[in-house]
Protein backbone atom coordinates (compact mmCIF):
# COMPACT_ATOMS: atom_id res chain seq x y z
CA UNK A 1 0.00 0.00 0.00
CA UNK A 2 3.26 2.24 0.74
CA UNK A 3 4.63 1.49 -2.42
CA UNK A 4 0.96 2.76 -4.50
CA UNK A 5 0.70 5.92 -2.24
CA UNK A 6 4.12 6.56 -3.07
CA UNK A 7 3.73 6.09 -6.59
CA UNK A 8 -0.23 8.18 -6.63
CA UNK A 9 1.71 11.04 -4.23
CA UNK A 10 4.73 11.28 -7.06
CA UNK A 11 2.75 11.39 -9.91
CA UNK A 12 0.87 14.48 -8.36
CA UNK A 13 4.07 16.26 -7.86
CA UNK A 14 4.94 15.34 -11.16
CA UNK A 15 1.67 16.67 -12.96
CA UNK A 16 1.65 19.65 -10.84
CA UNK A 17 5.04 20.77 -11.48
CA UNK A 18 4.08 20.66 -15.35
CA UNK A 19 2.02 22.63 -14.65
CA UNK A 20 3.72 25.13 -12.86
CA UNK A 21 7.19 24.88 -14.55
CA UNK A 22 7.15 26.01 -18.49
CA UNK A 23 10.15 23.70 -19.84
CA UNK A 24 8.35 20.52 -18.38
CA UNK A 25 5.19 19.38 -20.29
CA UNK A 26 3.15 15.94 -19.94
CA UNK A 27 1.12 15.28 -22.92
CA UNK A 28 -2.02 13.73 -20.46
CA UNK A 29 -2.45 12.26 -16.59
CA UNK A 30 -1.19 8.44 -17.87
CA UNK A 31 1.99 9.94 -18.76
CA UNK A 32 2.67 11.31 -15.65
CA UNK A 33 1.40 8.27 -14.18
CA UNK A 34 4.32 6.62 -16.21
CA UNK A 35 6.46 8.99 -14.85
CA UNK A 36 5.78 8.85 -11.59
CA UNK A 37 6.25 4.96 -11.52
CA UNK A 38 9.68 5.48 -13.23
CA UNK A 39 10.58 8.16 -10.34
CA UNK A 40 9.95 5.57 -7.54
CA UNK A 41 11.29 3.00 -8.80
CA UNK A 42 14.64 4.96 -9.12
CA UNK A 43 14.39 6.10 -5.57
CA UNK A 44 14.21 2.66 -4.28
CA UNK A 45 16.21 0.67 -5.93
CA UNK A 46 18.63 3.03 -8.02
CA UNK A 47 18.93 6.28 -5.71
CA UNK A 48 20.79 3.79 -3.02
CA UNK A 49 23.41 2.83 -5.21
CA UNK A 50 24.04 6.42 -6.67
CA UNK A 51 24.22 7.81 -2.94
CA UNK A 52 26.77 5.27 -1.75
CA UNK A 53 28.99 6.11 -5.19
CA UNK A 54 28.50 9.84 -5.21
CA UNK A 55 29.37 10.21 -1.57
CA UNK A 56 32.38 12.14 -1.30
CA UNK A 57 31.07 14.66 -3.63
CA UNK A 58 28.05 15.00 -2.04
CA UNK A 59 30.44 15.71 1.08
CA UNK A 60 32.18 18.04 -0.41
CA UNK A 61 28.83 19.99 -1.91
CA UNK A 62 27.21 19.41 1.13
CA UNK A 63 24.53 17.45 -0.11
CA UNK A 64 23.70 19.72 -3.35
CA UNK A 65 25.27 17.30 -5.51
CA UNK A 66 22.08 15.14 -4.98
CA UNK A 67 19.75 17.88 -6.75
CA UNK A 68 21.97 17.72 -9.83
CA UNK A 69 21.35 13.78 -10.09
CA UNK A 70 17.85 14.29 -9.45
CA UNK A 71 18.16 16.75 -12.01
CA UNK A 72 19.72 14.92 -14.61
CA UNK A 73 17.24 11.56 -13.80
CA UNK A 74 14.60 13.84 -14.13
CA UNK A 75 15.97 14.94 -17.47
CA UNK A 76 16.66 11.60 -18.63
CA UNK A 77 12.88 10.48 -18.00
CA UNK A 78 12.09 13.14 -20.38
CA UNK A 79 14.06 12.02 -23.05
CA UNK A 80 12.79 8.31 -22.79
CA UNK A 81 9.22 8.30 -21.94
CA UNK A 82 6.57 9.40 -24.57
CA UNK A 83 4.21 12.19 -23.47
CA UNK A 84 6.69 14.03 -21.10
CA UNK A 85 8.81 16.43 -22.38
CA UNK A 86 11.93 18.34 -20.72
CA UNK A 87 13.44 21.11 -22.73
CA UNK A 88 16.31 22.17 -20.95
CA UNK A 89 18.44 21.09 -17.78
CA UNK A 90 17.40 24.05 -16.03
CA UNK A 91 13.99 22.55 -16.49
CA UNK A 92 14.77 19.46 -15.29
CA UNK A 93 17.13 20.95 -12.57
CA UNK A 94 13.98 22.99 -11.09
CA UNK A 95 11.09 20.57 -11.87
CA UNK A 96 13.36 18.01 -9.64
CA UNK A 97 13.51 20.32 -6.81
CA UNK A 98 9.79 21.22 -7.20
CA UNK A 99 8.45 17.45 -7.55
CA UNK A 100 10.96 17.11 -4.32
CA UNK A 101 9.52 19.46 -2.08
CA UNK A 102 5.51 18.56 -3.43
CA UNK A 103 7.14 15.08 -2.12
CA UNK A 104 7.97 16.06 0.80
CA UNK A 105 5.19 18.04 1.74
CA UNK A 106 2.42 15.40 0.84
CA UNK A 107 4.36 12.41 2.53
CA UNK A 108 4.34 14.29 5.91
CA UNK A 109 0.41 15.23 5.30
CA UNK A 110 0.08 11.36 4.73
CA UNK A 111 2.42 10.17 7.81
CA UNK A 112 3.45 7.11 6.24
CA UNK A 113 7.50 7.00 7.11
């Protein structure tokens, strides 16, 4: 049940932040349903593995090194999913922190950690 809240809660950030952002575009809800599924899977089985590698950067950056992976996942979804469309990194670079803190904020209305 985690797992499909999860997966409804990021698919809302997602829609809303093409909605809000100009560079990020989803051509109907399904596709940022897709997206959304693609999103959690990376974050728990991928995002793990990338945090562990990209340590010592992230040590050095003080943790800011993380928003430029999200950004550039969040880039790459765009380029391999039909329907959702990133123009530019910057896009991606924002939309990542926005779908980040609409995550955020909706897991802590839903108390589920």
């Amino acid at each position: 049940m985690r797992i499909i809240l999860r997966w409804l809660i990021l698919s809302i950030a997602v829609w809303v932040t093409s909605e809000l952002i100009s560079g990020v575009s989803t051509d109907s809800v399904l596709s940022s349903f897709v997206v959304g599924a693609c999103l959690a899977l990376f974050n728990m089985f991928i995002k793990p593995v990338i945090k562990i590698l990209t340590l010592p950067i992230n040590i050095i950056t003080l943790g800011l090194f993380s928003l430029v992976i999200n950004g550039l996942v969040f880039w790459y979804l765009g380029t391999v999913i039909d329907g959702f469309v990133v123009a530019t990194f910057v896009s991606a670079f924002i939309s990542a922190i926005v779908v980040s803190i609409i995550n955020w904020i909706l897991t802590k209305f839903f108390h589920f950690d």
